[in-house]
N, C-alpha and C. Protein backbone atom coordinates (compact mmCIF):
# COMPACT_ATOMS: atom_id res chain seq x y z
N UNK A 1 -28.08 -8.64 29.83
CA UNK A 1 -27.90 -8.10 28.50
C UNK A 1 -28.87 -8.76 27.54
N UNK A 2 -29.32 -8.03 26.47
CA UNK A 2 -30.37 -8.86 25.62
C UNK A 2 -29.47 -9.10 24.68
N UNK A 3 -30.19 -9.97 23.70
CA UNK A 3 -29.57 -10.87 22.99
C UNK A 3 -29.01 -10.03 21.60
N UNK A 4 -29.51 -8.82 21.31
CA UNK A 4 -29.02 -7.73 20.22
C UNK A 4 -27.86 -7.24 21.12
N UNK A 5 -27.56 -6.70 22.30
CA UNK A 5 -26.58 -5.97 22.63
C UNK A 5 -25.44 -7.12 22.41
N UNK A 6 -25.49 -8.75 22.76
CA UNK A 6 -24.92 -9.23 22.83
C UNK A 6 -24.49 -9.32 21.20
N UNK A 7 -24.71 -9.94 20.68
CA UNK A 7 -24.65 -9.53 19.13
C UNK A 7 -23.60 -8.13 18.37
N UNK A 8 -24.30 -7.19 19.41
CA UNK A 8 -23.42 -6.00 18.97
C UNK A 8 -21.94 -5.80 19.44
N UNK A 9 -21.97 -6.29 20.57
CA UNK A 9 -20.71 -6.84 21.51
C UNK A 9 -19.33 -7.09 20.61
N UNK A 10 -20.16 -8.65 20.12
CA UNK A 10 -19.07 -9.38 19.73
C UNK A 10 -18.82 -9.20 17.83
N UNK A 11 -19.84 -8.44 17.61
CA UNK A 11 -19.11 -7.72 16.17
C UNK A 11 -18.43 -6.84 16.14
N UNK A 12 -18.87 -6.10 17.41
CA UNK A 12 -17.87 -4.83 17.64
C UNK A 12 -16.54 -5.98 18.04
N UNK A 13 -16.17 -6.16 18.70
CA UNK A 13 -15.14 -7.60 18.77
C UNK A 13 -14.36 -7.73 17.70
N UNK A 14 -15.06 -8.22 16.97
CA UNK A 14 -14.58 -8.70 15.54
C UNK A 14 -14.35 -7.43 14.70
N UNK A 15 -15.13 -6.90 14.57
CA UNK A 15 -14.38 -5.35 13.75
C UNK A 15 -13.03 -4.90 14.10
N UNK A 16 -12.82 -4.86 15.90
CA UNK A 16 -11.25 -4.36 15.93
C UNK A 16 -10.56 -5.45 15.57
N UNK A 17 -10.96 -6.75 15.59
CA UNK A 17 -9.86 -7.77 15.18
C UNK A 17 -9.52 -7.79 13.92
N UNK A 18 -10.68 -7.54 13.08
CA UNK A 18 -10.19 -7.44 11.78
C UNK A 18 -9.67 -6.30 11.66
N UNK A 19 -9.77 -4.89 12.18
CA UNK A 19 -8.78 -4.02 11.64
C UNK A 19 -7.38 -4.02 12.06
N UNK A 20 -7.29 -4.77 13.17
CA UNK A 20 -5.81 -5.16 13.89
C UNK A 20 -5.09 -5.51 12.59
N UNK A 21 -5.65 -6.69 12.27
CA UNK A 21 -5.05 -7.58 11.59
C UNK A 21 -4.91 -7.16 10.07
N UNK A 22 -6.06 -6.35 9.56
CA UNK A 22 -5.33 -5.13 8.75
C UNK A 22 -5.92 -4.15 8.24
N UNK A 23 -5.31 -2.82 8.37
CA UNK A 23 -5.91 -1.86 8.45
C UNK A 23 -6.26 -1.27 7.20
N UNK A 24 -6.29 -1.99 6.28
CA UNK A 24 -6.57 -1.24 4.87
C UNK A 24 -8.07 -1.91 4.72
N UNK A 25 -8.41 -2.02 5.28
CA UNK A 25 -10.37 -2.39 4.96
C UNK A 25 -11.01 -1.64 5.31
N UNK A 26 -12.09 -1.17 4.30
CA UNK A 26 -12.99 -0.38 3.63
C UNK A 26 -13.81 -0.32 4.69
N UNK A 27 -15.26 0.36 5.23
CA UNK A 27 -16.12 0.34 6.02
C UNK A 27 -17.17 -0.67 4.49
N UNK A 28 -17.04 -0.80 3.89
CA UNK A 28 -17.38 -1.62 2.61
C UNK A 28 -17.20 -3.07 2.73
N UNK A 29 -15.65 -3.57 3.02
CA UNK A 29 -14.95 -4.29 3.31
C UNK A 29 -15.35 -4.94 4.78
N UNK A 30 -15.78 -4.08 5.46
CA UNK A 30 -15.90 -5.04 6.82
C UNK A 30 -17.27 -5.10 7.16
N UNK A 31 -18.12 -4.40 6.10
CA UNK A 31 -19.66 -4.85 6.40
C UNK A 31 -19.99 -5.91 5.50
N UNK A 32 -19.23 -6.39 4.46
CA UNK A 32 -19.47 -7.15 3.73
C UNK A 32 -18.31 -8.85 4.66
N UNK A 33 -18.00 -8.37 5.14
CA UNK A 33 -17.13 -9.77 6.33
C UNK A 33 -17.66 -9.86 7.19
N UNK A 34 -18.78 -8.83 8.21
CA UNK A 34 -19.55 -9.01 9.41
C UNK A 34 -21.05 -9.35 8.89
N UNK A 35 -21.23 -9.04 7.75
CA UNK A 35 -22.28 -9.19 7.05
C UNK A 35 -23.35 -8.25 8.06
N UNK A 36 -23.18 -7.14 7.92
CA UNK A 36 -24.09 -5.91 7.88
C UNK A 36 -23.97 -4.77 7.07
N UNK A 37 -24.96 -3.24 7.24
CA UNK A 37 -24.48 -2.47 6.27
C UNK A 37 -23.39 -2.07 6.98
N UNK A 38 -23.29 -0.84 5.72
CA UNK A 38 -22.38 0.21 5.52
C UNK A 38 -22.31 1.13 7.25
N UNK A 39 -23.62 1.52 6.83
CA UNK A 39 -23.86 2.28 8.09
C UNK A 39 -24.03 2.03 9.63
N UNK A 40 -23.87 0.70 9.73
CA UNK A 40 -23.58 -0.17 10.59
C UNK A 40 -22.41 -0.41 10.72
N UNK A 41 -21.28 -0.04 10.51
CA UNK A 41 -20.02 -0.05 10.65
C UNK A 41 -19.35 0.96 10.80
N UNK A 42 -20.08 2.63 10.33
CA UNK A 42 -19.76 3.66 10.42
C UNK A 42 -20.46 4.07 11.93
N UNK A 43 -21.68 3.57 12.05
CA UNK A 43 -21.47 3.86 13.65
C UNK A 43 -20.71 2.81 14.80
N UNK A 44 -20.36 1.50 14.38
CA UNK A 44 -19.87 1.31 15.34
C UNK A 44 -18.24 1.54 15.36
N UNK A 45 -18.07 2.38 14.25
CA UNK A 45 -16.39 2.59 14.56
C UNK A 45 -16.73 4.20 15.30
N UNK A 46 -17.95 4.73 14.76
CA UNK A 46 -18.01 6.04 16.06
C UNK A 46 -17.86 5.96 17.11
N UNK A 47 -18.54 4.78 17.80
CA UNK A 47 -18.86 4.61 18.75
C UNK A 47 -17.45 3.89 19.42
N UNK A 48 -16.64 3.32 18.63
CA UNK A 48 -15.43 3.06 19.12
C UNK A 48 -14.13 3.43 19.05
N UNK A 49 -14.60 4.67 18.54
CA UNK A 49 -13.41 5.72 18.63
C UNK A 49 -12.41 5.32 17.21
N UNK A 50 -12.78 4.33 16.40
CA UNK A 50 -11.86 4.47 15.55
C UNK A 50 -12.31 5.13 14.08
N UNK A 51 -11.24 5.88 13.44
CA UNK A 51 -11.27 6.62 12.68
C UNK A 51 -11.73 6.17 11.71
N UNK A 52 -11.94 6.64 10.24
CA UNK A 52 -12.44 5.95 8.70
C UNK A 52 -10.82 5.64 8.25
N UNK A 53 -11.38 5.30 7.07
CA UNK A 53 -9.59 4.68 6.47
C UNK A 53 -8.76 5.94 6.70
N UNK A 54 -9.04 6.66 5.55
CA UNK A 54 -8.11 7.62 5.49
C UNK A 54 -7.15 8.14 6.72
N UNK A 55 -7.73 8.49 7.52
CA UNK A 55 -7.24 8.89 9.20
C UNK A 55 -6.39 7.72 9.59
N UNK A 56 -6.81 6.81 9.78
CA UNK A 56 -6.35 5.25 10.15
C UNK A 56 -5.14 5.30 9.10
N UNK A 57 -4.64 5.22 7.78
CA UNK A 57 -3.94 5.30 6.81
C UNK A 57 -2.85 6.27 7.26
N UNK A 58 -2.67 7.59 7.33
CA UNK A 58 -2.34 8.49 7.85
C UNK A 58 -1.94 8.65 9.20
N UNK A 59 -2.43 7.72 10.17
CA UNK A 59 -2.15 7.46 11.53
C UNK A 59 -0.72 6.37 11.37
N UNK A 60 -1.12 5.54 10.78
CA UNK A 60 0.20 4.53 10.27
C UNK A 60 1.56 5.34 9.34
N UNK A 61 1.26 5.89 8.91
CA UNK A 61 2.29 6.60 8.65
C UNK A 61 2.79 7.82 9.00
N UNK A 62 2.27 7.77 9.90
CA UNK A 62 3.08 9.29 10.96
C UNK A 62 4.31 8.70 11.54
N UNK A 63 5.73 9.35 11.52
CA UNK A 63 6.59 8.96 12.17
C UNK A 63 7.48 8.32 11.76
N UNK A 64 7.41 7.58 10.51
CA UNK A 64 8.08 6.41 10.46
C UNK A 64 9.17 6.62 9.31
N UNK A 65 10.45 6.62 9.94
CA UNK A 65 11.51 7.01 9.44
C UNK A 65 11.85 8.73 9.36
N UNK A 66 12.81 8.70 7.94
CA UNK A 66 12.93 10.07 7.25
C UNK A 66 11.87 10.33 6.01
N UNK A 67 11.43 11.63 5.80
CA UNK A 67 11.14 12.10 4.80
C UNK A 67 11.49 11.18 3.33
N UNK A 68 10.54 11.05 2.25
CA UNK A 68 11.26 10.48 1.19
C UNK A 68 11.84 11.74 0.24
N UNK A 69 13.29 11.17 -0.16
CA UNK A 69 13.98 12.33 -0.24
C UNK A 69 14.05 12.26 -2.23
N UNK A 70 13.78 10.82 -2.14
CA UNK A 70 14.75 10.80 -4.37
C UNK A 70 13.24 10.92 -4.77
N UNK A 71 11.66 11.01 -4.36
CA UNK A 71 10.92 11.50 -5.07
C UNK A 71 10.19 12.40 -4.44
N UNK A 72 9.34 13.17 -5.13
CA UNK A 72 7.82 13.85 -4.63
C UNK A 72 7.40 13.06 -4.64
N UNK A 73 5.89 14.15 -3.68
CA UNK A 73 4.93 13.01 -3.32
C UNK A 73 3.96 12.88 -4.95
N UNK A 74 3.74 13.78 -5.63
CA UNK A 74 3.01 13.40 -7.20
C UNK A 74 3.84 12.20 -8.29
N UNK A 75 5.29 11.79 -8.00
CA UNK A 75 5.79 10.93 -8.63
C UNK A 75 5.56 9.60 -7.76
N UNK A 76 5.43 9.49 -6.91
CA UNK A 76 4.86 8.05 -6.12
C UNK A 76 3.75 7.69 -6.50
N UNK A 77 3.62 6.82 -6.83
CA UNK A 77 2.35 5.83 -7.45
C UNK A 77 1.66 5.19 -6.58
N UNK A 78 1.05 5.49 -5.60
CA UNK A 78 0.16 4.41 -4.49
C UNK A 78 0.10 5.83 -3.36
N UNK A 79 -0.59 5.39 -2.26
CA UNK A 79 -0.42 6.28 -0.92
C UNK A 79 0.74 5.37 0.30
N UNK A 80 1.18 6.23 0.66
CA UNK A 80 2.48 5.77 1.16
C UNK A 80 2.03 5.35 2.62
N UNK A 81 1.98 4.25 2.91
CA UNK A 81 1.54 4.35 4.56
C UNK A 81 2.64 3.94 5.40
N UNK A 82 3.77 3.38 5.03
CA UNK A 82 4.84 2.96 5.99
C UNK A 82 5.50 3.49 5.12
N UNK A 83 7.02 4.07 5.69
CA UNK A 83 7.99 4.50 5.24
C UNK A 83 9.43 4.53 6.54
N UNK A 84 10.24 3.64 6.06
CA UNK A 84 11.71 3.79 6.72
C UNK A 84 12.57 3.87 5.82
N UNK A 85 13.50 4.73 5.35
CA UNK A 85 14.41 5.47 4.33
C UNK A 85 15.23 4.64 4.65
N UNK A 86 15.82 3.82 4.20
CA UNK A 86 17.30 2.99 3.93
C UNK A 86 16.90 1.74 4.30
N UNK A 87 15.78 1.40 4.68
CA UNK A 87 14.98 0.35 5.08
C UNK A 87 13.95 -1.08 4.47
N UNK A 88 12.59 -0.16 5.06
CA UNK A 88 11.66 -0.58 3.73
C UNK A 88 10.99 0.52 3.79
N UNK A 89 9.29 -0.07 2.81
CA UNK A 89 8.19 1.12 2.73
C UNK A 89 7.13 -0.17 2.44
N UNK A 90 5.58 0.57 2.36
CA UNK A 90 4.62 0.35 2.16
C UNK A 90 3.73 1.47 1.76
N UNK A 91 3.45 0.62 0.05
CA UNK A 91 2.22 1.71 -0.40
C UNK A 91 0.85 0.85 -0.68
N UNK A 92 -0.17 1.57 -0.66
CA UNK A 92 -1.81 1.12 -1.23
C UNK A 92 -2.06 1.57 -2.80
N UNK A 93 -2.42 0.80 -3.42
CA UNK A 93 -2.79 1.47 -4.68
C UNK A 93 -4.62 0.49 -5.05
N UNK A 94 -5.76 1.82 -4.71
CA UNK A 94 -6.72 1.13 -5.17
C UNK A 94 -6.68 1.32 -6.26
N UNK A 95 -7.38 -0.04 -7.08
CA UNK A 95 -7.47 0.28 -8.50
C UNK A 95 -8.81 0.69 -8.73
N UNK A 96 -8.38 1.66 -9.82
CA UNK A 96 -9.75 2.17 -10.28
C UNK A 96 -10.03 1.69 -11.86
N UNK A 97 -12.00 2.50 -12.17
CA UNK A 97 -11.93 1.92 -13.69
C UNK A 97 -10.64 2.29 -15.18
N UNK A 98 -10.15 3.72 -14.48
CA UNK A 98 -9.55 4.05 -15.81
C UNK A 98 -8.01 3.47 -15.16
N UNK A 99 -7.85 2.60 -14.24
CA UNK A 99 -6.53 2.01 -14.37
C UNK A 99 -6.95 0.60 -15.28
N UNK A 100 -8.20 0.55 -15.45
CA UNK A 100 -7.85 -0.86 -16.35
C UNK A 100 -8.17 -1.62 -17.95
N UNK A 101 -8.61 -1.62 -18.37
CA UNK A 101 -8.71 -2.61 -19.79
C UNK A 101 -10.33 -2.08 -20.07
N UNK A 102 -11.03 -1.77 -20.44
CA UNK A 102 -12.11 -1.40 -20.60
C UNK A 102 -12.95 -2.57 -20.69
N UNK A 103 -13.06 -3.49 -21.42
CA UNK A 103 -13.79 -4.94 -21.37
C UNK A 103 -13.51 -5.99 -20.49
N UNK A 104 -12.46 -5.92 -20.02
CA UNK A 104 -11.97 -7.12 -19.03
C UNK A 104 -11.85 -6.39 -17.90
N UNK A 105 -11.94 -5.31 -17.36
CA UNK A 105 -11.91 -4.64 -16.20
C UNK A 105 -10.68 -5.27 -15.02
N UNK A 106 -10.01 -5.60 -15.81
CA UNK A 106 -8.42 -6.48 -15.17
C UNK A 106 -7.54 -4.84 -15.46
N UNK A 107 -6.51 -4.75 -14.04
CA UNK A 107 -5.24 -3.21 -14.21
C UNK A 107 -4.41 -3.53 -15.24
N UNK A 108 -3.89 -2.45 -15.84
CA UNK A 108 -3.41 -2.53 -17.01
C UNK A 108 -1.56 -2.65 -15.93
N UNK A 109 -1.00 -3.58 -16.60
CA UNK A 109 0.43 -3.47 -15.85
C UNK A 109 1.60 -2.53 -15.54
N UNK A 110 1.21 -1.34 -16.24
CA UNK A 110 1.96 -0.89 -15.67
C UNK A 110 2.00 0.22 -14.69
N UNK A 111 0.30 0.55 -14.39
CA UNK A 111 0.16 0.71 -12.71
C UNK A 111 0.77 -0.22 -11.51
N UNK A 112 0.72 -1.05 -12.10
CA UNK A 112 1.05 -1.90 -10.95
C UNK A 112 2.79 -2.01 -10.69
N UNK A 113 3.39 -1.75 -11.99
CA UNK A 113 4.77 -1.58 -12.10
C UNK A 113 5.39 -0.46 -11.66
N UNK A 114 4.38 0.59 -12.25
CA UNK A 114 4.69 2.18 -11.56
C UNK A 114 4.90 2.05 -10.24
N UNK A 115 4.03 1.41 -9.33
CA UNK A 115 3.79 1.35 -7.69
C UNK A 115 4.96 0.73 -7.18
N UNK A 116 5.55 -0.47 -7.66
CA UNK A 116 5.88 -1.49 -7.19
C UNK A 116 7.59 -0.47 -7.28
N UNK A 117 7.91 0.35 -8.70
CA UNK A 117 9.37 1.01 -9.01
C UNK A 117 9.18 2.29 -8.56
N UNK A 118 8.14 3.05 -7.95
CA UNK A 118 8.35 4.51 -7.34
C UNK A 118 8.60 4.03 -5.81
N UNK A 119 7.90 2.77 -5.23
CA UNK A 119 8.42 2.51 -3.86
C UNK A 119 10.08 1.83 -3.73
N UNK A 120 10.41 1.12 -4.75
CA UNK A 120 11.24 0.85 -4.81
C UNK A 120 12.74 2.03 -4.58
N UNK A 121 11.98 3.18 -4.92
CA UNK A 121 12.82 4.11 -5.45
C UNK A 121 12.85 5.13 -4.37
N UNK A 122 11.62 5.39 -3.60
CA UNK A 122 11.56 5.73 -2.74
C UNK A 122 11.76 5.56 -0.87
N UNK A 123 12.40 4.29 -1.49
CA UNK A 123 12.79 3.62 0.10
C UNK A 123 14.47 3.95 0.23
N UNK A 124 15.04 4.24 -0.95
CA UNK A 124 16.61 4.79 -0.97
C UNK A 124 16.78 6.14 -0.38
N UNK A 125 17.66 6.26 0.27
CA UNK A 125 18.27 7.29 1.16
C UNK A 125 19.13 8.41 0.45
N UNK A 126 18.20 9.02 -0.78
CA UNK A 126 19.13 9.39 -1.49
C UNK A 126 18.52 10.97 -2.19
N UNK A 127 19.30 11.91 -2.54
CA UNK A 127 19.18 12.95 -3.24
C UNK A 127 17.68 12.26 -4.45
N UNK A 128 18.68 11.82 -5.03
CA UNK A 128 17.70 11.11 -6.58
C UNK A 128 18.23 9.79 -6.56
N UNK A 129 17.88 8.75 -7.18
CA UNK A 129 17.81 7.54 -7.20
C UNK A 129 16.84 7.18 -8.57
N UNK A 130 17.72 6.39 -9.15
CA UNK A 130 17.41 5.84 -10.84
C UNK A 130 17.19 4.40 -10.71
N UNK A 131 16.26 4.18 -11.20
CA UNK A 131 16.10 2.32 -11.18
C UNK A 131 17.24 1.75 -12.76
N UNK A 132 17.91 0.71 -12.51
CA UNK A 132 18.66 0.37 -13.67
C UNK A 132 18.31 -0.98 -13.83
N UNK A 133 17.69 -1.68 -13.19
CA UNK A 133 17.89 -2.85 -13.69
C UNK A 133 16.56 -3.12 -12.67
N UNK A 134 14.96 -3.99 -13.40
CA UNK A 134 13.76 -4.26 -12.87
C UNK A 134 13.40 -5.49 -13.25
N UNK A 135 13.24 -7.09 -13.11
CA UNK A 135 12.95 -7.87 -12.64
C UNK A 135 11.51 -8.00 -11.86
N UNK A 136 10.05 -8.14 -12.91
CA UNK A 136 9.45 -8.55 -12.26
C UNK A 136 8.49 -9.73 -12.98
N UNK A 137 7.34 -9.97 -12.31
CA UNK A 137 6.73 -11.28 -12.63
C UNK A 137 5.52 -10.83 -11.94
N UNK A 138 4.62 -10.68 -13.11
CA UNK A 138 2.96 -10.76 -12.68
C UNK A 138 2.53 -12.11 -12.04
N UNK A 139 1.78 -12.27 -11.00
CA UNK A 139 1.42 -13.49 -10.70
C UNK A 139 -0.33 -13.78 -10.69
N UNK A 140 -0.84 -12.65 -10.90
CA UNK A 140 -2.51 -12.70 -11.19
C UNK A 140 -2.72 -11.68 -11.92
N UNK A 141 -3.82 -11.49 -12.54
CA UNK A 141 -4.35 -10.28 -12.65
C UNK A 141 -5.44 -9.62 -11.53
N UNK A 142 -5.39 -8.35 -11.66
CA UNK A 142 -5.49 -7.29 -10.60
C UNK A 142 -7.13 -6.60 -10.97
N UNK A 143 -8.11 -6.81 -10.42
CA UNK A 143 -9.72 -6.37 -10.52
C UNK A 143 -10.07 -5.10 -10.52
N UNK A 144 -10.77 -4.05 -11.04
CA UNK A 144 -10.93 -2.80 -10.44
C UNK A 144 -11.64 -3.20 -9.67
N UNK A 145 -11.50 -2.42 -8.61
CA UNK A 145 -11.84 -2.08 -6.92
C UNK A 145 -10.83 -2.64 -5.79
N UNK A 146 -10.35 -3.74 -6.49
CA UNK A 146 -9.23 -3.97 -5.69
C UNK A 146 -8.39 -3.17 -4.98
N UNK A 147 -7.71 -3.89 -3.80
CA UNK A 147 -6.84 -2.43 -3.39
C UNK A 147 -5.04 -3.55 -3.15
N UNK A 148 -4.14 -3.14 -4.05
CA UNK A 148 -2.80 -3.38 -4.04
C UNK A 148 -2.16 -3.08 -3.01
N UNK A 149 -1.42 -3.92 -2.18
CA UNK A 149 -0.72 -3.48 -1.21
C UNK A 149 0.94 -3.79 -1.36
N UNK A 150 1.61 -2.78 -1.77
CA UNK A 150 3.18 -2.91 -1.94
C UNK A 150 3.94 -3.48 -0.88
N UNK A 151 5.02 -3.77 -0.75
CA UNK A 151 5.84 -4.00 0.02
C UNK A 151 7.40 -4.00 -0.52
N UNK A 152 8.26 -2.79 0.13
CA UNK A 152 9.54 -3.03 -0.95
C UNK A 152 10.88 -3.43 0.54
N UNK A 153 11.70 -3.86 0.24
CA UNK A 153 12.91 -3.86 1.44
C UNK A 153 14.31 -3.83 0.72
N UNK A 154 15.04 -3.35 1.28
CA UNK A 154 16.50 -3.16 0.61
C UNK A 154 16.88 -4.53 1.17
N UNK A 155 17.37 -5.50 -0.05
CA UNK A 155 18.17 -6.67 0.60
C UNK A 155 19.20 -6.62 0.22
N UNK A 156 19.66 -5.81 0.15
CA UNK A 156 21.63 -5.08 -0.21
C UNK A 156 21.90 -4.23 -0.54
N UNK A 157 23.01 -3.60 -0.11
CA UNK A 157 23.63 -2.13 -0.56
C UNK A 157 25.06 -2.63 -1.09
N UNK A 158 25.52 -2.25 -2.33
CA UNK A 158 26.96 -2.05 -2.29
C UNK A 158 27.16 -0.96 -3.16
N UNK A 159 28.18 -0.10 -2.40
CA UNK A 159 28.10 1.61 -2.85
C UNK A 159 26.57 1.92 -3.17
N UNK A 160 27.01 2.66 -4.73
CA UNK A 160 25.70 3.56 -4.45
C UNK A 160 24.59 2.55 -4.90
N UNK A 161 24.66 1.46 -5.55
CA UNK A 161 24.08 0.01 -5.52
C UNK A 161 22.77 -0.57 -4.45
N UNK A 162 21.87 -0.51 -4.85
CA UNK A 162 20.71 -1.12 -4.17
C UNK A 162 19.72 -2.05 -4.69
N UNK A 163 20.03 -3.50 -3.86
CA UNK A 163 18.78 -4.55 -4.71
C UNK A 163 17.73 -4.21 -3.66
N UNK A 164 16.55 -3.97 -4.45
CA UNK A 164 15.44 -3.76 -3.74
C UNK A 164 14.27 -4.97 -3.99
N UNK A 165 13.62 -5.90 -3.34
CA UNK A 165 12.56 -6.50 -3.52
C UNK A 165 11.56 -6.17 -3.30
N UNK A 166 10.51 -6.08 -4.31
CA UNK A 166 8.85 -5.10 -4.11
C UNK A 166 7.99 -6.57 -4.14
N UNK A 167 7.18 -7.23 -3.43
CA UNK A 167 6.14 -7.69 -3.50
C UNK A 167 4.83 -6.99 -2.96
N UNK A 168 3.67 -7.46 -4.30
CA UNK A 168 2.37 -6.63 -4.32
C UNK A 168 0.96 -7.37 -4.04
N UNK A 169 0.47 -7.12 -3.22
CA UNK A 169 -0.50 -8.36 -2.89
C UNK A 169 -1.92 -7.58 -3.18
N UNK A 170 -2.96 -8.66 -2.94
CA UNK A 170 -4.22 -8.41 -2.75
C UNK A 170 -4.62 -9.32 -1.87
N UNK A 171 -5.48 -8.44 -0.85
CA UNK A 171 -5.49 -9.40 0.73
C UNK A 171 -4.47 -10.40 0.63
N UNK A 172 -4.13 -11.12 0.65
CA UNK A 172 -3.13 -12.45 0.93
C UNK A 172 -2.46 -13.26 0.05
N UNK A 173 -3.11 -12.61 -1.63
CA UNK A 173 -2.20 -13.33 -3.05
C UNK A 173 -1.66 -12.16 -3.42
N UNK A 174 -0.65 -12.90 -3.44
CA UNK A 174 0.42 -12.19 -4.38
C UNK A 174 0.03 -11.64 -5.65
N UNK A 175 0.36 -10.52 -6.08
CA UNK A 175 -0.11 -10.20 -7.54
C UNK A 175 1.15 -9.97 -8.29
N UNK A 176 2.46 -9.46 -7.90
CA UNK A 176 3.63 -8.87 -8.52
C UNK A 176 4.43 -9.07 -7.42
N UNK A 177 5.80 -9.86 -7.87
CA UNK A 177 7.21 -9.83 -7.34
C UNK A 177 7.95 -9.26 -8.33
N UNK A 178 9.08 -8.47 -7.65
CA UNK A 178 9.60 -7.66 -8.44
C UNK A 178 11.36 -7.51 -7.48
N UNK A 179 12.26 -7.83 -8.25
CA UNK A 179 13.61 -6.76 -7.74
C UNK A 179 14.61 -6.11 -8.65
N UNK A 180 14.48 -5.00 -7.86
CA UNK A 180 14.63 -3.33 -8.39
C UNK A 180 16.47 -2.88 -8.19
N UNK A 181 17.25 -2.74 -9.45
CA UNK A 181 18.85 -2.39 -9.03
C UNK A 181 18.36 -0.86 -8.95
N UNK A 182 18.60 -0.15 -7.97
CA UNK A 182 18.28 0.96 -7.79
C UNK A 182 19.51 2.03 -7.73
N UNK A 183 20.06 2.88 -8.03
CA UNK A 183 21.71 3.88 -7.77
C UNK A 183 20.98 4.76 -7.46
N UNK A 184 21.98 5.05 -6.11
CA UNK A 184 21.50 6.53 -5.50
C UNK A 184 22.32 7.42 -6.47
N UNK A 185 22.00 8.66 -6.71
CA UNK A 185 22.53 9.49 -7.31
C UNK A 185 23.52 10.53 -6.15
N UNK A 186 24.68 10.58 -6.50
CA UNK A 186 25.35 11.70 -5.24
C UNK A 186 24.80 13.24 -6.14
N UNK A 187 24.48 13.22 -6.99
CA UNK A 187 24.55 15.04 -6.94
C UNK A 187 22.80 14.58 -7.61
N UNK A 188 21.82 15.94 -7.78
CA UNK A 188 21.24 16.02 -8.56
C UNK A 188 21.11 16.42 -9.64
N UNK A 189 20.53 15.10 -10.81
CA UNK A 189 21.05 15.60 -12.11
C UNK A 189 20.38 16.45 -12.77
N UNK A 190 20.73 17.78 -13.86
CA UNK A 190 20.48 18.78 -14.45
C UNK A 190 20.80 18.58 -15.29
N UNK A 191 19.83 18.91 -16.25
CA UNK A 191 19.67 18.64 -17.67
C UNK A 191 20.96 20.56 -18.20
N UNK A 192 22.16 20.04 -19.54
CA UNK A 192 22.97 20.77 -19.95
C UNK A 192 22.37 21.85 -20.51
């Protein structure tokens, strides 16, 4: 083997390891960690059969659980990639420029709140579901281009009663902890 194939080998190597380990990175994202281009990463995920994000995104969330039932998909704030109904969920929210501050290019909070209380809301097993009571705590500020990764889990039910905990990261810091009193609704409500 010459010394480029070998090279190509073991980045190809490292590309599936890093997408193992997580699948929300950019072909942006992993040429800037293997330190090559763009287009150097778009062929070697051709060449290795793995998909671009989106597909990959969409592959992870095939299957998993029930349908979300207390929102649409236009009232969810992020893209939904894990979902178990009475369980947990996982959403992505990249930030963009008009999510943020125009001079400080930092997300304005309450994208990040939106994300953190539509998953919250959407991990309940329910007709409709109302958040009543939200508990959270910014822990950084949030960059455009960044990409937010939710995480919500039911850590109790009593009746129609749900504490939900949402933590929101970026790669590996925390950006937002949050817990959500959530009531399932038994009927859906109609305005008199």
């Amino acid at each position: 083997m010459t010394r480029e194939s070998l090279g190509k080998e073991k980045r190809q190597k490292n590309l599936v390891k890093y997408l193992e380990s997580d699948p929300f990175l950019t072909d942006g994202d992993l040429a800037q960690i293997l330190n090559v281009s763009v287009q150097t990463i778009r062929l070697d995920r051709l060449e290795l059969k793995i998909p671009e994000l989106r597909e990959r995104l969409k592959h992870v969330a095939k299957g998993n659980g029930l349908p979300v039932r207390a929102l649409s998909g236009s009232e969810l704030v992020g893209e939904v990639v894990d979902l178990e109904v009475g369980n947990s969920a996982m959403s992505v929210l990249p930030v963009t420029k008009e999510m943020t501050l125009k001079k400080a290019r930092v997300a304005r909070g309450h994208h990040l709140f939106a994300q953190a209380n539509s998953l919250a809301v959407a991990v309940i097993n329910a007709q409709a579901a109302l958040t009543g009571i939200a508990r959270v705590s910014f822990k950084r500020p949030v960059y455009c281009g960044e990409k937010v990764l939710a995480k919500a889990v039911i850590k109790s039910k009593k009746g129609n009663k749900y504490m939900v905990k949402v933590t929101s990261q970026v790669k590996d810091e925390i950006v937002l902890q949050g817990k959500f009193l959530v009531f399932a609704m038994t009927e859906e409500v109609k305005p008199q």
